[in-house]
Each structure stands twice: as C-alpha cells, then as structure tokens.
ModelCIF file with pLDDT and N, C-alpha, C, O atoms, coordinates in Angstrom:
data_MODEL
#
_entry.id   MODEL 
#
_entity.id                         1 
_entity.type                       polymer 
_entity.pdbx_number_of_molecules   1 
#
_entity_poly.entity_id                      1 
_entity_poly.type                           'polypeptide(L)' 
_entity_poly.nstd_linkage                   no 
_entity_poly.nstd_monomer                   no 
_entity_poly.pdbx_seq_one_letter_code       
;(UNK)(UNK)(UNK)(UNK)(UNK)(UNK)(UNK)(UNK)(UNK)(UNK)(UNK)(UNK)(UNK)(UNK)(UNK)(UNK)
(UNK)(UNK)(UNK)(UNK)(UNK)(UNK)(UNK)(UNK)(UNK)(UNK)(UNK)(UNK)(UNK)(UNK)(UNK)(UNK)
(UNK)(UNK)(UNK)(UNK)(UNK)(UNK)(UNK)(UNK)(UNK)(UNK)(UNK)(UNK)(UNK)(UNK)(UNK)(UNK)
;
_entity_poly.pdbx_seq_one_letter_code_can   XXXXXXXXXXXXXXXXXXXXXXXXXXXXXXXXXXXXXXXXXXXXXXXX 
_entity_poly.pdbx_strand_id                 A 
#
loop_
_entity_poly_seq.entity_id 
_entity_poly_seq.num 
_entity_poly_seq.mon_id 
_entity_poly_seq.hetero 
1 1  UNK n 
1 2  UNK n 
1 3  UNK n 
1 4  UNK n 
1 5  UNK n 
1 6  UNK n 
1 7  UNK n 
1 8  UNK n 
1 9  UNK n 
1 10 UNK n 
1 11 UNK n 
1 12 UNK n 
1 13 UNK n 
1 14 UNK n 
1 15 UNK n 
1 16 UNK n 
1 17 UNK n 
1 18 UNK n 
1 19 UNK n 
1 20 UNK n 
1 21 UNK n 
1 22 UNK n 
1 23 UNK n 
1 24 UNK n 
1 25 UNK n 
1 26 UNK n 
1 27 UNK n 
1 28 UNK n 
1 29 UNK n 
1 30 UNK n 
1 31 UNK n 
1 32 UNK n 
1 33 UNK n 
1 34 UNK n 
1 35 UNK n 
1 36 UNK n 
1 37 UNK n 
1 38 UNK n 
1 39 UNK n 
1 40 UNK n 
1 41 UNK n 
1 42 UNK n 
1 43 UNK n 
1 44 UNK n 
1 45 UNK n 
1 46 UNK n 
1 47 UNK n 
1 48 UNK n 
#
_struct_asym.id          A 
_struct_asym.entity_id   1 
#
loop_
_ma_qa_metric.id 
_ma_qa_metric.mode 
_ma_qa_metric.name 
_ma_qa_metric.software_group_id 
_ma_qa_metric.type 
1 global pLDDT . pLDDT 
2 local  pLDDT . pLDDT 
#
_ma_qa_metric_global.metric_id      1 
_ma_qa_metric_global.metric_value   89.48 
_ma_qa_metric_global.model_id       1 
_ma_qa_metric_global.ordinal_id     1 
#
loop_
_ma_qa_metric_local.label_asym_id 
_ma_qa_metric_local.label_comp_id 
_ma_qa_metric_local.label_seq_id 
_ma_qa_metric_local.metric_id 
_ma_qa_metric_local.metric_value 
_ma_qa_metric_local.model_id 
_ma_qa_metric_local.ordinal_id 
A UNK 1  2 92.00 1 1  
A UNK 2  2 90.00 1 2  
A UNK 3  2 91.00 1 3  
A UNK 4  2 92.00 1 4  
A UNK 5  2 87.00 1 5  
A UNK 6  2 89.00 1 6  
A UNK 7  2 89.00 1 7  
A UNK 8  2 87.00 1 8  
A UNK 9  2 88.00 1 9  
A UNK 10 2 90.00 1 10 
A UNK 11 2 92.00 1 11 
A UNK 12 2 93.00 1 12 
A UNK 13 2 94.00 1 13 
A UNK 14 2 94.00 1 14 
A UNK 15 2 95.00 1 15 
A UNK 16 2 95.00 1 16 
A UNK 17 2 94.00 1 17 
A UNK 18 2 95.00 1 18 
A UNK 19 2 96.00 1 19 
A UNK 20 2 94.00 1 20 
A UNK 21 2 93.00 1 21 
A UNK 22 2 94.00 1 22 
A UNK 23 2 95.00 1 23 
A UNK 24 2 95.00 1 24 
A UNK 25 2 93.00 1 25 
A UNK 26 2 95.00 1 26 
A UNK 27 2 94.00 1 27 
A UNK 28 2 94.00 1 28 
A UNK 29 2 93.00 1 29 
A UNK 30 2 93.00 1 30 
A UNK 31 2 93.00 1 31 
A UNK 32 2 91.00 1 32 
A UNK 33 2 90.00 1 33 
A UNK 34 2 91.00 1 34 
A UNK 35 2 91.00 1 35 
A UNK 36 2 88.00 1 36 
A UNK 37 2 88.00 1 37 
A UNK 38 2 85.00 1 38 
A UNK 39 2 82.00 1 39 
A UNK 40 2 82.00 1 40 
A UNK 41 2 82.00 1 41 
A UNK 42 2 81.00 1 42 
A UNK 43 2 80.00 1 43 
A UNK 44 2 80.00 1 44 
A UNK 45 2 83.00 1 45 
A UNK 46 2 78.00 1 46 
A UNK 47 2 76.00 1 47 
A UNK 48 2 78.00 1 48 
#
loop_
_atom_site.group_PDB 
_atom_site.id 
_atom_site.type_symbol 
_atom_site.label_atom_id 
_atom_site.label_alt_id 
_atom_site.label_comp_id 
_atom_site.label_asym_id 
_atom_site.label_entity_id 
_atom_site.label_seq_id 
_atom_site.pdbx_PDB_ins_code 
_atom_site.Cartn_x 
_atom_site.Cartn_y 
_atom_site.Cartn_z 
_atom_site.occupancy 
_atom_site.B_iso_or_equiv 
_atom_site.pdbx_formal_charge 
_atom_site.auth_seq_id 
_atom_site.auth_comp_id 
_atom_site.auth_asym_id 
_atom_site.auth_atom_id 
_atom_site.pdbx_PDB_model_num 
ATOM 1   N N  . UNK A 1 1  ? 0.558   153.082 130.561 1.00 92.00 ? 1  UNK A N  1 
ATOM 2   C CA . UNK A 1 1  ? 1.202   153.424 129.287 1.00 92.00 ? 1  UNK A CA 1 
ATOM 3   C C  . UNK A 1 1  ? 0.188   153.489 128.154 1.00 92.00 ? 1  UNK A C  1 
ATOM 4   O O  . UNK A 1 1  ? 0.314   154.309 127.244 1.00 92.00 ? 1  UNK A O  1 
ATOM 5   N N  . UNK A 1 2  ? -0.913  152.538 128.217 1.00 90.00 ? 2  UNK A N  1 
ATOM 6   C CA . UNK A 1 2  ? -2.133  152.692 126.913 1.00 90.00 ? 2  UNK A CA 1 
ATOM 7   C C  . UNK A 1 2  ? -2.609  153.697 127.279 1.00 90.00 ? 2  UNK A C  1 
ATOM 8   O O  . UNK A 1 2  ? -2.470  154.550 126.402 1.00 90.00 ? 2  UNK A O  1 
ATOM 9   N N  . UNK A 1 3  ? -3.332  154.226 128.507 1.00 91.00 ? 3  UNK A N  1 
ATOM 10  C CA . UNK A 1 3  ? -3.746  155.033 128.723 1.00 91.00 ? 3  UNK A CA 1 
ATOM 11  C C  . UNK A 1 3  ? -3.308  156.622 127.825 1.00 91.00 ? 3  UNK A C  1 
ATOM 12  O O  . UNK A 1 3  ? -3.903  157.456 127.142 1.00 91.00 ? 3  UNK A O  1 
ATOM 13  N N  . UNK A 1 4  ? -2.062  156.414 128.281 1.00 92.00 ? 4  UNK A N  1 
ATOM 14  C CA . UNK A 1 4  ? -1.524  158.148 128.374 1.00 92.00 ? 4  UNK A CA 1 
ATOM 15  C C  . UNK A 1 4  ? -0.663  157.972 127.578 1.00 92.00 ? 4  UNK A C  1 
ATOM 16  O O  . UNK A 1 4  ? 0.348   158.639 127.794 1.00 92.00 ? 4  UNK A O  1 
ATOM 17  N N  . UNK A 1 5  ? -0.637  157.246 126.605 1.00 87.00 ? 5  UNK A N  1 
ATOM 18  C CA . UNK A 1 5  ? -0.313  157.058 124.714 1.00 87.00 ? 5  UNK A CA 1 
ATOM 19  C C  . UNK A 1 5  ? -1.741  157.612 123.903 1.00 87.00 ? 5  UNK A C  1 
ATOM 20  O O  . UNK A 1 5  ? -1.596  158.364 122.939 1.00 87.00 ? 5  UNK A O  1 
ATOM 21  N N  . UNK A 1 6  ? -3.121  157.203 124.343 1.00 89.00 ? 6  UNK A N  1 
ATOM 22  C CA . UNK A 1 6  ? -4.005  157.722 124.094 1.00 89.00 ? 6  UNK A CA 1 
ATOM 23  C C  . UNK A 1 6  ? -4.883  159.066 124.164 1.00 89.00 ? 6  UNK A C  1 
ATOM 24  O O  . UNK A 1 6  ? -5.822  159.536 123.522 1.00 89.00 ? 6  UNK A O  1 
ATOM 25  N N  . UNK A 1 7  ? -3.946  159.524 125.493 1.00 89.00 ? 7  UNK A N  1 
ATOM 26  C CA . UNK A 1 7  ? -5.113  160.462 125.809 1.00 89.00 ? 7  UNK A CA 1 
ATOM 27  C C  . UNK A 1 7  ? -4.104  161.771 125.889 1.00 89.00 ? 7  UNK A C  1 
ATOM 28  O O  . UNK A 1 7  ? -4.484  162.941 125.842 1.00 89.00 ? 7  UNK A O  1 
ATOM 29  N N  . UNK A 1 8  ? -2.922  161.382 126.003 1.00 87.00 ? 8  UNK A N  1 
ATOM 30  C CA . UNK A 1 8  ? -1.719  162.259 125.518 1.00 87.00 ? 8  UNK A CA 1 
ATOM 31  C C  . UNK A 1 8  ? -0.933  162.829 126.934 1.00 87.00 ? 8  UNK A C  1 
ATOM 32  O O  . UNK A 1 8  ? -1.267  162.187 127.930 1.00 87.00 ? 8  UNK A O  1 
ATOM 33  N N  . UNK A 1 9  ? -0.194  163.649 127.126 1.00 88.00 ? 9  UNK A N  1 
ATOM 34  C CA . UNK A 1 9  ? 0.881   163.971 128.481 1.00 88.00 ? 9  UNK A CA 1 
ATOM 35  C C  . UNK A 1 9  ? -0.006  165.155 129.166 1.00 88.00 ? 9  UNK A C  1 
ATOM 36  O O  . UNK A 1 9  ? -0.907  165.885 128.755 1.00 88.00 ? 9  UNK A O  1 
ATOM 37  N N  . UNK A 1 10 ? 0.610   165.012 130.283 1.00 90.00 ? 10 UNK A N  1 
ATOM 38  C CA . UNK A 1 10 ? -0.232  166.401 131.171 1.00 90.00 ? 10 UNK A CA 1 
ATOM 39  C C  . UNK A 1 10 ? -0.063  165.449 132.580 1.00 90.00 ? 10 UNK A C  1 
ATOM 40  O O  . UNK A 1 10 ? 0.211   164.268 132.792 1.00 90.00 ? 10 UNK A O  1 
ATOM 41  N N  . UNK A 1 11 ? -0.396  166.681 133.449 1.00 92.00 ? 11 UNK A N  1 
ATOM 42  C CA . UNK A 1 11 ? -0.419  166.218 135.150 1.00 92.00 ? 11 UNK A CA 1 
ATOM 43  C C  . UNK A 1 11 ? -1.876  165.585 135.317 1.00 92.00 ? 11 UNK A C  1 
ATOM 44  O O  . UNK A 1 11 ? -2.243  164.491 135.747 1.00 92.00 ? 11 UNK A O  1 
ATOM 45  N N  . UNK A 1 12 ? -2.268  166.211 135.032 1.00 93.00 ? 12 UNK A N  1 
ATOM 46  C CA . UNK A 1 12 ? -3.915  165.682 135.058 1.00 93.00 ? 12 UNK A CA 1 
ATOM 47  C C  . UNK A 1 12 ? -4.204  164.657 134.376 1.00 93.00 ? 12 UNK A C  1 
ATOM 48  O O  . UNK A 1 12 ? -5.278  164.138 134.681 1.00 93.00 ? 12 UNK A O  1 
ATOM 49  N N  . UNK A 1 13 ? -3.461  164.044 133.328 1.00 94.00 ? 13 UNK A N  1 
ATOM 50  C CA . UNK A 1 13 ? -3.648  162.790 132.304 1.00 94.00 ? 13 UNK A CA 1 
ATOM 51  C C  . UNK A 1 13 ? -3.036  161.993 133.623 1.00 94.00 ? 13 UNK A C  1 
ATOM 52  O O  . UNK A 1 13 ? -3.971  161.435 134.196 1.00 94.00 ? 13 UNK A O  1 
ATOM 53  N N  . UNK A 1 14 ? -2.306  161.856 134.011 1.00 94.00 ? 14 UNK A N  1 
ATOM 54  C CA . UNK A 1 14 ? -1.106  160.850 134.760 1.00 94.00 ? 14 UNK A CA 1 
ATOM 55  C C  . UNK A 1 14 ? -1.577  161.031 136.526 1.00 94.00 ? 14 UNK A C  1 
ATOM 56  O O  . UNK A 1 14 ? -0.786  160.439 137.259 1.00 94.00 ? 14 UNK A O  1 
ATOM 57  N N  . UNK A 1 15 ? -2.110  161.365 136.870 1.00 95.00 ? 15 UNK A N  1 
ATOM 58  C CA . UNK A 1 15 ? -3.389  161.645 138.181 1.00 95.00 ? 15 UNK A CA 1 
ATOM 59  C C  . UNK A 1 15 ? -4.050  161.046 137.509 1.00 95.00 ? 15 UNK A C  1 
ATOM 60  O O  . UNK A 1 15 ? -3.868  159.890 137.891 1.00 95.00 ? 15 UNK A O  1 
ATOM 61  N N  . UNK A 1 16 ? -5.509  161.009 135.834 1.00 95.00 ? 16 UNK A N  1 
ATOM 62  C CA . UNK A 1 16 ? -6.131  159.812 135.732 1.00 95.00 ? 16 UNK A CA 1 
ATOM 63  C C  . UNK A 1 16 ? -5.835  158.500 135.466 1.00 95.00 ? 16 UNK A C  1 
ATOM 64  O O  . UNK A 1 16 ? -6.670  157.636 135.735 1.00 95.00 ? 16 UNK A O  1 
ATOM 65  N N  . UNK A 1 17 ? -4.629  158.175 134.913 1.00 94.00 ? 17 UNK A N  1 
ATOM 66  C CA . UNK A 1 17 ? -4.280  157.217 134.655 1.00 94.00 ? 17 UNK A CA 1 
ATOM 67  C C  . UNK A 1 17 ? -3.496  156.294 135.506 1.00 94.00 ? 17 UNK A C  1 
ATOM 68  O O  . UNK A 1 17 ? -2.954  155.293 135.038 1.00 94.00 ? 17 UNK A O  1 
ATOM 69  N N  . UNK A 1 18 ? -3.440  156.594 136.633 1.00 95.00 ? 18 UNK A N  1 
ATOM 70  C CA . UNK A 1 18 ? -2.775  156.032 137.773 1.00 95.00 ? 18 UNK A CA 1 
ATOM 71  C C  . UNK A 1 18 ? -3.981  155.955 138.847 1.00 95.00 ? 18 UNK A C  1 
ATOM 72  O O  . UNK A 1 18 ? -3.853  155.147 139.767 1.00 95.00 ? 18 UNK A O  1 
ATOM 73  N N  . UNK A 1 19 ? -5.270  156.837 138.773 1.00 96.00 ? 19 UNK A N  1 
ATOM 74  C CA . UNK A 1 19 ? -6.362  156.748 139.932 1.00 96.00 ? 19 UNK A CA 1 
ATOM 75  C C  . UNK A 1 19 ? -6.875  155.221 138.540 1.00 96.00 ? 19 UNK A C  1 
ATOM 76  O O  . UNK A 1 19 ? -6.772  154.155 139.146 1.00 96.00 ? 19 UNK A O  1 
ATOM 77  N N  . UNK A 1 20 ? -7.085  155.104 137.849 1.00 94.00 ? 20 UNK A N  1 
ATOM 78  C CA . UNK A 1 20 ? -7.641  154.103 137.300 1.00 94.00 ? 20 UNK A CA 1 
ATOM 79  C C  . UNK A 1 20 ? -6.929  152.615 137.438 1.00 94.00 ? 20 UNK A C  1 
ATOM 80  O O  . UNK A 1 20 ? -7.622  151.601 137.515 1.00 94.00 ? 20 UNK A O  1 
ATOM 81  N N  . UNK A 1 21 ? -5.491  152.576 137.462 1.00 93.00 ? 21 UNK A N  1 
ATOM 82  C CA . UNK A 1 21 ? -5.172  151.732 137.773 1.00 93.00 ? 21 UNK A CA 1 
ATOM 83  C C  . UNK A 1 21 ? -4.488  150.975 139.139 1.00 93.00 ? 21 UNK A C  1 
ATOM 84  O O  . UNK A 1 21 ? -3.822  149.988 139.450 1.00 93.00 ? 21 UNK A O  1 
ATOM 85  N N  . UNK A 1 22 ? -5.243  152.344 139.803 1.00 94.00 ? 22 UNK A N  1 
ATOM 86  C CA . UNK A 1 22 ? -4.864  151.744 141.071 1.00 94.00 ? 22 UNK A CA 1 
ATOM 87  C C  . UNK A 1 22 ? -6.327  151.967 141.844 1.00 94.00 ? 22 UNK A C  1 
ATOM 88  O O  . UNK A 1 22 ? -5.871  152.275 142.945 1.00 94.00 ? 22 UNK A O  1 
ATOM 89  N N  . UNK A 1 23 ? -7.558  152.012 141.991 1.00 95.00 ? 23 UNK A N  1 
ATOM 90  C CA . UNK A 1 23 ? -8.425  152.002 142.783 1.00 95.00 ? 23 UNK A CA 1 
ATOM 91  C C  . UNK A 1 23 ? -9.270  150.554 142.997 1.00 95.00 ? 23 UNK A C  1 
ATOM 92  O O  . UNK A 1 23 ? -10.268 150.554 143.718 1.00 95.00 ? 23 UNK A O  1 
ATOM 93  N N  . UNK A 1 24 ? -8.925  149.627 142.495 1.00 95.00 ? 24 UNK A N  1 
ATOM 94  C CA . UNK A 1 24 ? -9.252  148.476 142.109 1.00 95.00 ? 24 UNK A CA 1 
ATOM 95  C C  . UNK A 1 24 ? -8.813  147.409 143.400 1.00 95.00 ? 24 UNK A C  1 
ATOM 96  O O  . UNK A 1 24 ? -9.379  146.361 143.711 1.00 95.00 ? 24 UNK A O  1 
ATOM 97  N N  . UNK A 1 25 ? -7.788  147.951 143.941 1.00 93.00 ? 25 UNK A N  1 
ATOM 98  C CA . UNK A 1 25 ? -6.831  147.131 144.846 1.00 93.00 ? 25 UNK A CA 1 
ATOM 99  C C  . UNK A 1 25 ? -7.874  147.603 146.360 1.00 93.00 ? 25 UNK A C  1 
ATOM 100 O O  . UNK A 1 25 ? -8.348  146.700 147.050 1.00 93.00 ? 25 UNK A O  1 
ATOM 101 N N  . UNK A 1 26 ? -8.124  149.117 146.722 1.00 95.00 ? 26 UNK A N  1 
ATOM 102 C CA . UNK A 1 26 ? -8.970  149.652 147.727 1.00 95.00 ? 26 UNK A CA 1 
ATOM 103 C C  . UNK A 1 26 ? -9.819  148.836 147.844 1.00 95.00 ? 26 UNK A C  1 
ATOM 104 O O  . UNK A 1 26 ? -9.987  148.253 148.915 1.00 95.00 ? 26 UNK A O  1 
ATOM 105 N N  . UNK A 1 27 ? -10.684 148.556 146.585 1.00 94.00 ? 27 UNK A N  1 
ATOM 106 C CA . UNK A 1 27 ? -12.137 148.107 146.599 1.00 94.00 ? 27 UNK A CA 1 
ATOM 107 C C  . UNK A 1 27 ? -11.946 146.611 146.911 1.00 94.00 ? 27 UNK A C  1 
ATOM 108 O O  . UNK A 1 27 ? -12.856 146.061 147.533 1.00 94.00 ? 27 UNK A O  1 
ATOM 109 N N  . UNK A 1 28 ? -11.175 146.095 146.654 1.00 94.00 ? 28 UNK A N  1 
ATOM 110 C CA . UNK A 1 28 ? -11.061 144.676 147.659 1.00 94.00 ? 28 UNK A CA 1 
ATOM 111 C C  . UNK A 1 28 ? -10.499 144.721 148.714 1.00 94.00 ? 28 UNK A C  1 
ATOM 112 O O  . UNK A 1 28 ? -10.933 143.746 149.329 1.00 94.00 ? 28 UNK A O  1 
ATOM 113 N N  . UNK A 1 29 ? -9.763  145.262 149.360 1.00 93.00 ? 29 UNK A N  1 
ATOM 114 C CA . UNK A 1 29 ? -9.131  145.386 150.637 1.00 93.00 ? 29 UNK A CA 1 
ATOM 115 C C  . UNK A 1 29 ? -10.782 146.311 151.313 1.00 93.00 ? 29 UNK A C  1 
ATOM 116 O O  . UNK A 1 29 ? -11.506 145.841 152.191 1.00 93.00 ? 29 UNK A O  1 
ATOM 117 N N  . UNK A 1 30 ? -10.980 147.484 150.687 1.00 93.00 ? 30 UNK A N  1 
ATOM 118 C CA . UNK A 1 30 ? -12.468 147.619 151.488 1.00 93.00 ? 30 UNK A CA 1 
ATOM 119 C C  . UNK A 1 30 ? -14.047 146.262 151.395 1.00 93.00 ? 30 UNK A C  1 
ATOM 120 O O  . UNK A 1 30 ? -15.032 146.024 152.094 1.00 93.00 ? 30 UNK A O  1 
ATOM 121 N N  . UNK A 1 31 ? -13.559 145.812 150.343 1.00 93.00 ? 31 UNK A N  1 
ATOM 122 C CA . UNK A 1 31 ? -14.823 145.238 150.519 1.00 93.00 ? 31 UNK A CA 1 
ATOM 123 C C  . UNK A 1 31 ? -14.337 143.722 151.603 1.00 93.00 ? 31 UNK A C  1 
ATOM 124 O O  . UNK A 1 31 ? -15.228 143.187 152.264 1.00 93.00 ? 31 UNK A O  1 
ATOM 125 N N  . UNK A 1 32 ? -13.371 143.357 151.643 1.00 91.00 ? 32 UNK A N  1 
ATOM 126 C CA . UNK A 1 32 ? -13.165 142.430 152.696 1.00 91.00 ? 32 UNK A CA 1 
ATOM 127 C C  . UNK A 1 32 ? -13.328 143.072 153.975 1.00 91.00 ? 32 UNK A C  1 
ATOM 128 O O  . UNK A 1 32 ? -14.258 142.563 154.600 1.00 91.00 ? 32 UNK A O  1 
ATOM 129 N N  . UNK A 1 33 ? -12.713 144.073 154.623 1.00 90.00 ? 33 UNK A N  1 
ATOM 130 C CA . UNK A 1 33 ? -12.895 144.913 155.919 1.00 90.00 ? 33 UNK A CA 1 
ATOM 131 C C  . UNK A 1 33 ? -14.318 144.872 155.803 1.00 90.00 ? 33 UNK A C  1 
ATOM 132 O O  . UNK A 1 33 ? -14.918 144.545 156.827 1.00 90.00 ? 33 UNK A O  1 
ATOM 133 N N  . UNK A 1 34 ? -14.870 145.082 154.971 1.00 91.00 ? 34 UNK A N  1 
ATOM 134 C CA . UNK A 1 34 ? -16.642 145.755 155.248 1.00 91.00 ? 34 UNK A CA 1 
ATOM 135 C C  . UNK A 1 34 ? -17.672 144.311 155.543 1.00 91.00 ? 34 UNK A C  1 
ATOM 136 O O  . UNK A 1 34 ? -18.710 144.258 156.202 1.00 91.00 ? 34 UNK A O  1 
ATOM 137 N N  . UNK A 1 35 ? -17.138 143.484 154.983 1.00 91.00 ? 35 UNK A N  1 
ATOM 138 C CA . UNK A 1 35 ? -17.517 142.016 155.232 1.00 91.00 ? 35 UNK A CA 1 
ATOM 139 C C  . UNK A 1 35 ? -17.483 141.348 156.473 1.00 91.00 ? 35 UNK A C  1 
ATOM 140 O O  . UNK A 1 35 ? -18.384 140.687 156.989 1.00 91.00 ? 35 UNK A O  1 
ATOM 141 N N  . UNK A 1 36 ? -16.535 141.550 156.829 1.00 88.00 ? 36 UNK A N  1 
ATOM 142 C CA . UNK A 1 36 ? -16.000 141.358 158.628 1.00 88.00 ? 36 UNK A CA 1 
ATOM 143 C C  . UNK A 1 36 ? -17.198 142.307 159.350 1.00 88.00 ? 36 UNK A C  1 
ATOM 144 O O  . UNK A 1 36 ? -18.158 141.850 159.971 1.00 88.00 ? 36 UNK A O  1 
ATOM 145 N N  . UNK A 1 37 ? -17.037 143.119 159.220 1.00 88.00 ? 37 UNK A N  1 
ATOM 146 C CA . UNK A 1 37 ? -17.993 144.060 159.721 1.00 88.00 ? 37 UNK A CA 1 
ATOM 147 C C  . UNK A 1 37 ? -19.068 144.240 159.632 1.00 88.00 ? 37 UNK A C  1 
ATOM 148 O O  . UNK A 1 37 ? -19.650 144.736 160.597 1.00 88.00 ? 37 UNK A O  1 
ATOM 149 N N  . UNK A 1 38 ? -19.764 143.926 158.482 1.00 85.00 ? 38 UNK A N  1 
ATOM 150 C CA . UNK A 1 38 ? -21.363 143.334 158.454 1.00 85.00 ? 38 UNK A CA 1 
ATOM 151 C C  . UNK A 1 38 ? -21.756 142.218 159.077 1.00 85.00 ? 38 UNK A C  1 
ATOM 152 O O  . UNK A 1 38 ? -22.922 141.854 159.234 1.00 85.00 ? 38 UNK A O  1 
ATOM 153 N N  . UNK A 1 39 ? -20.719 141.640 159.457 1.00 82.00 ? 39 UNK A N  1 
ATOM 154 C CA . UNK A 1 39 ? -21.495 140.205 160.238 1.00 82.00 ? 39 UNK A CA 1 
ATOM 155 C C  . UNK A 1 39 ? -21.782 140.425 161.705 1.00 82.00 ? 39 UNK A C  1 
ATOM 156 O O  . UNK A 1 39 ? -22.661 139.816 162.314 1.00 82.00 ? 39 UNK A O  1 
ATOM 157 N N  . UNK A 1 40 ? -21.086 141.217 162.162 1.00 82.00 ? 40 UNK A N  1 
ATOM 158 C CA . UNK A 1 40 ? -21.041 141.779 163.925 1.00 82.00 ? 40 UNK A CA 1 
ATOM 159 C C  . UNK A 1 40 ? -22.419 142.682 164.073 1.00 82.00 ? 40 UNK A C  1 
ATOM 160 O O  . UNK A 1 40 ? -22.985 143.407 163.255 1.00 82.00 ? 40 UNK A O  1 
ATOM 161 N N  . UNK A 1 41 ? -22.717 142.364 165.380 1.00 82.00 ? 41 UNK A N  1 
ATOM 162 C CA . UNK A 1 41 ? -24.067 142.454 165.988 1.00 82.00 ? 41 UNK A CA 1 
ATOM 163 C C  . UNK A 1 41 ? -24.446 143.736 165.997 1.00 82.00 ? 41 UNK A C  1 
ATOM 164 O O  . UNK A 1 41 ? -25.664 143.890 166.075 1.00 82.00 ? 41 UNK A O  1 
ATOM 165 N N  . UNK A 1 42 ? -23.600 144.998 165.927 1.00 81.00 ? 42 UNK A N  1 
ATOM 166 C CA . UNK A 1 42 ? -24.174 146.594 165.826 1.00 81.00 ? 42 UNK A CA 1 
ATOM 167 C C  . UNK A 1 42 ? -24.746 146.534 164.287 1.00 81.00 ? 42 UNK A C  1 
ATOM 168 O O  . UNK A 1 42 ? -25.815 147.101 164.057 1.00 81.00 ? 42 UNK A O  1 
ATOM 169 N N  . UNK A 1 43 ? -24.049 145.854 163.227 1.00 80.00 ? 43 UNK A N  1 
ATOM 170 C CA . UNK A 1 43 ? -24.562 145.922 161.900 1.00 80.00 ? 43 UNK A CA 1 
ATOM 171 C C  . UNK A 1 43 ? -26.085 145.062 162.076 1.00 80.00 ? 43 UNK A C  1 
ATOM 172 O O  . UNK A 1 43 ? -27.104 145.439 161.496 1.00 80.00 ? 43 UNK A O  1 
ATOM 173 N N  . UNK A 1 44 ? -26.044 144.097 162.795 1.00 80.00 ? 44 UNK A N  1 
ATOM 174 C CA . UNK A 1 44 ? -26.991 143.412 162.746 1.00 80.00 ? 44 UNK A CA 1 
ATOM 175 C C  . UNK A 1 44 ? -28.444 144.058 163.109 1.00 80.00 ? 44 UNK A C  1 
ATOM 176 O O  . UNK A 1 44 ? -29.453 143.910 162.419 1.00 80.00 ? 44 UNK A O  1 
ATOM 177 N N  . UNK A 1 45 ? -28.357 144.832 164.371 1.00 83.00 ? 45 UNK A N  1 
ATOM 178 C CA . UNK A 1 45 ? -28.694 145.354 164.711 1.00 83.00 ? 45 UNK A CA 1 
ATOM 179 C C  . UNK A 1 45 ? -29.359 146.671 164.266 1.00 83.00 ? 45 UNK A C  1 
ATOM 180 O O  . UNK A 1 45 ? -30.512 146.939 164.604 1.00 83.00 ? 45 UNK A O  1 
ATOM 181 N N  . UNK A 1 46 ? -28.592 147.504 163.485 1.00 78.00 ? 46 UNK A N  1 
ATOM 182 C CA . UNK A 1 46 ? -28.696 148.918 163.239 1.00 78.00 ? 46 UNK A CA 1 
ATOM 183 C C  . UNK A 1 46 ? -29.649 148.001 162.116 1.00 78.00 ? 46 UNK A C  1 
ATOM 184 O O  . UNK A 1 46 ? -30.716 148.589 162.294 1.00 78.00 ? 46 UNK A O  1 
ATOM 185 N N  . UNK A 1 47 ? -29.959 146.939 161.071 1.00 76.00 ? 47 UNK A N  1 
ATOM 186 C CA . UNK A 1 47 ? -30.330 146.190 160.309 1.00 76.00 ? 47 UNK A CA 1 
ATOM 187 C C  . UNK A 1 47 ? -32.072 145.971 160.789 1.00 76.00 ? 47 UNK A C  1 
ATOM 188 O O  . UNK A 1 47 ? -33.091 146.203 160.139 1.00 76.00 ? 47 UNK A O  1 
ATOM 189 N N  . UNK A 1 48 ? -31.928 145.534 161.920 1.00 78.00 ? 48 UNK A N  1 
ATOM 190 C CA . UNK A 1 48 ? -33.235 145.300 162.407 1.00 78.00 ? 48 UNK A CA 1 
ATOM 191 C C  . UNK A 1 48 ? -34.021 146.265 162.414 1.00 78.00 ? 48 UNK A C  1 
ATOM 192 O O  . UNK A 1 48 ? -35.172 146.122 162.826 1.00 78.00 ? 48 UNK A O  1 
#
C-alpha cells in the first residue's frame, strides 16, 4: 500500500510492489536449502 500510494496505479506498479514484498521469504527458504547442501561431500569436493 506505501509503495503504490507513492509510485501511483498501473500493472507494472503492482508486479513491483508485490516482487518487493515478497522475494524476501525465497531468499531464506533458498538460503536454508543451499546450506544443507553445502555441507555434503560433492560440494565439498567440487570445493577442493
């Protein structure tokens, strides 16, 4: 709602203002998966 009070109506306002408040949630659900997965021995490996 601050968003697109500010930046005004449109499809393309409301596509950015919804990728902004929702990509935040990915990046912890990916960065936990990716964590699990750096510890296993092909990461370890491909590392060496």
């Amino acid at each position: 709602l601050v968003l697109l009070a500010s930046i005004g109506r449109g499809v393309d306002k409301v596509i950015l203002a919804i990728v902004l408040v929702q990509w935040a949630q990915y990046a912890r659900l990916m960065r936990a998966a990716a964590l699990v997965e750096r510890r296993k021995e092909y990461i370890e490996a491909a590392v060496n």
